[in-house]
Protein backbone atom coordinates (compact mmCIF):
# COMPACT_ATOMS: atom_id res chain seq x y z
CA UNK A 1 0.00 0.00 0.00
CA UNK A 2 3.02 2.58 1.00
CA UNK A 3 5.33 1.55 -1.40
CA UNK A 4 7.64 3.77 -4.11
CA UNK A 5 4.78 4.40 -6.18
CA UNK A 6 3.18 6.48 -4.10
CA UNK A 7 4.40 10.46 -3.71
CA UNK A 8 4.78 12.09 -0.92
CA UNK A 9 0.81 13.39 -1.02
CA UNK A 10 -0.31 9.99 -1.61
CA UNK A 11 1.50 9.05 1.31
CA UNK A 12 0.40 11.40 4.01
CA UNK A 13 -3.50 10.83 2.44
CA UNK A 14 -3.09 7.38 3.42
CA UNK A 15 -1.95 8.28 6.66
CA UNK A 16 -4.26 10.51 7.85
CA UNK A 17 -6.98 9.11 5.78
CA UNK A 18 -6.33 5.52 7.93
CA UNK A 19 -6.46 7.58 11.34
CA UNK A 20 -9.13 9.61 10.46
CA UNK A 21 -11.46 6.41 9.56
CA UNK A 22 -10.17 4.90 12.46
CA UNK A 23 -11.22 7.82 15.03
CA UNK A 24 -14.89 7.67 13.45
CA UNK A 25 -15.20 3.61 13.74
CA UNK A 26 -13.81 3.91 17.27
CA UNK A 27 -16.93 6.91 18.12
CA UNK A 28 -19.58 4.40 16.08
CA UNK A 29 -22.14 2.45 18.04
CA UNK A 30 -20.39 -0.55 16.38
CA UNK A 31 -18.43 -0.37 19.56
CA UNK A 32 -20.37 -0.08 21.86
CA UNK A 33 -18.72 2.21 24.47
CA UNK A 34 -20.80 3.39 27.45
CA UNK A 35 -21.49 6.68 28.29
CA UNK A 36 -20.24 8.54 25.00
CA UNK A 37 -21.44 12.12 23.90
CA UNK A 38 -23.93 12.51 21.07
CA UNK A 39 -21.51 14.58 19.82
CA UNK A 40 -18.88 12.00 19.10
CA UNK A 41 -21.49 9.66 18.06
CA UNK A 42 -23.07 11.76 15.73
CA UNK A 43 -19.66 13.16 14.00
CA UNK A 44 -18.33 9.32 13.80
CA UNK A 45 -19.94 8.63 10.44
CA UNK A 46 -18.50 11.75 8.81
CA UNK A 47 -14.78 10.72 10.07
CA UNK A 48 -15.29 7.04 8.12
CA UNK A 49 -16.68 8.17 5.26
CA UNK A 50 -13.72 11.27 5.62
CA UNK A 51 -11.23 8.46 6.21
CA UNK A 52 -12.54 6.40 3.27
CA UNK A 53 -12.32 9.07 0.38
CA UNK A 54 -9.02 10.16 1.58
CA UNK A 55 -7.88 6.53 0.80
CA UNK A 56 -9.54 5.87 -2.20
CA UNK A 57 -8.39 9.41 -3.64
CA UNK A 58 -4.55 8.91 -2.02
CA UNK A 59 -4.75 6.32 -5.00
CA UNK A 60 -4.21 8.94 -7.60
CA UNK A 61 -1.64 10.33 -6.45
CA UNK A 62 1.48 8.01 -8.46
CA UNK A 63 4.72 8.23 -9.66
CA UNK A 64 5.70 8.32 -13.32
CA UNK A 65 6.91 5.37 -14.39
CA UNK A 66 10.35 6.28 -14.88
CA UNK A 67 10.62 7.98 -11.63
CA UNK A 68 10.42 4.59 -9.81
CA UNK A 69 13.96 4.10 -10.49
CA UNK A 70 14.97 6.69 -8.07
């Protein structure tokens, strides 16, 4: 996933993109933590779908081919 292909954008969409999606799926109901605020619970479906796009778009962010040389 975080090999030479990617560039440096790429790379720090995949990142944050990962963290992000995992900060909503921890706030989700799918959890199941106890005495969490609406607020959190509420914003957790924006951070995964967030998360998602960020990795899906990270994927257009490649190297030339003869750049993967160096």
């Amino acid at each position: 996933m975080l090999s030479k292909r990617k560039t440096t954008t790429g790379k720090w969409l995949v990142y944050l993109g990962l963290w992000i999606f995992a900060a909503g799926f921890a706030f989700s109901e799918f959890i199941g933590i106890e005495g969490m605020p609406d607020m959190l619970e509420s914003a957790s479906i924006p951070l995964v779908v967030i998360g998602l796009m960020m990795v899906i778009l990270s994927n257009f962010f490649n190297k030339k081919g003869s750049d993967f040389n160096s």
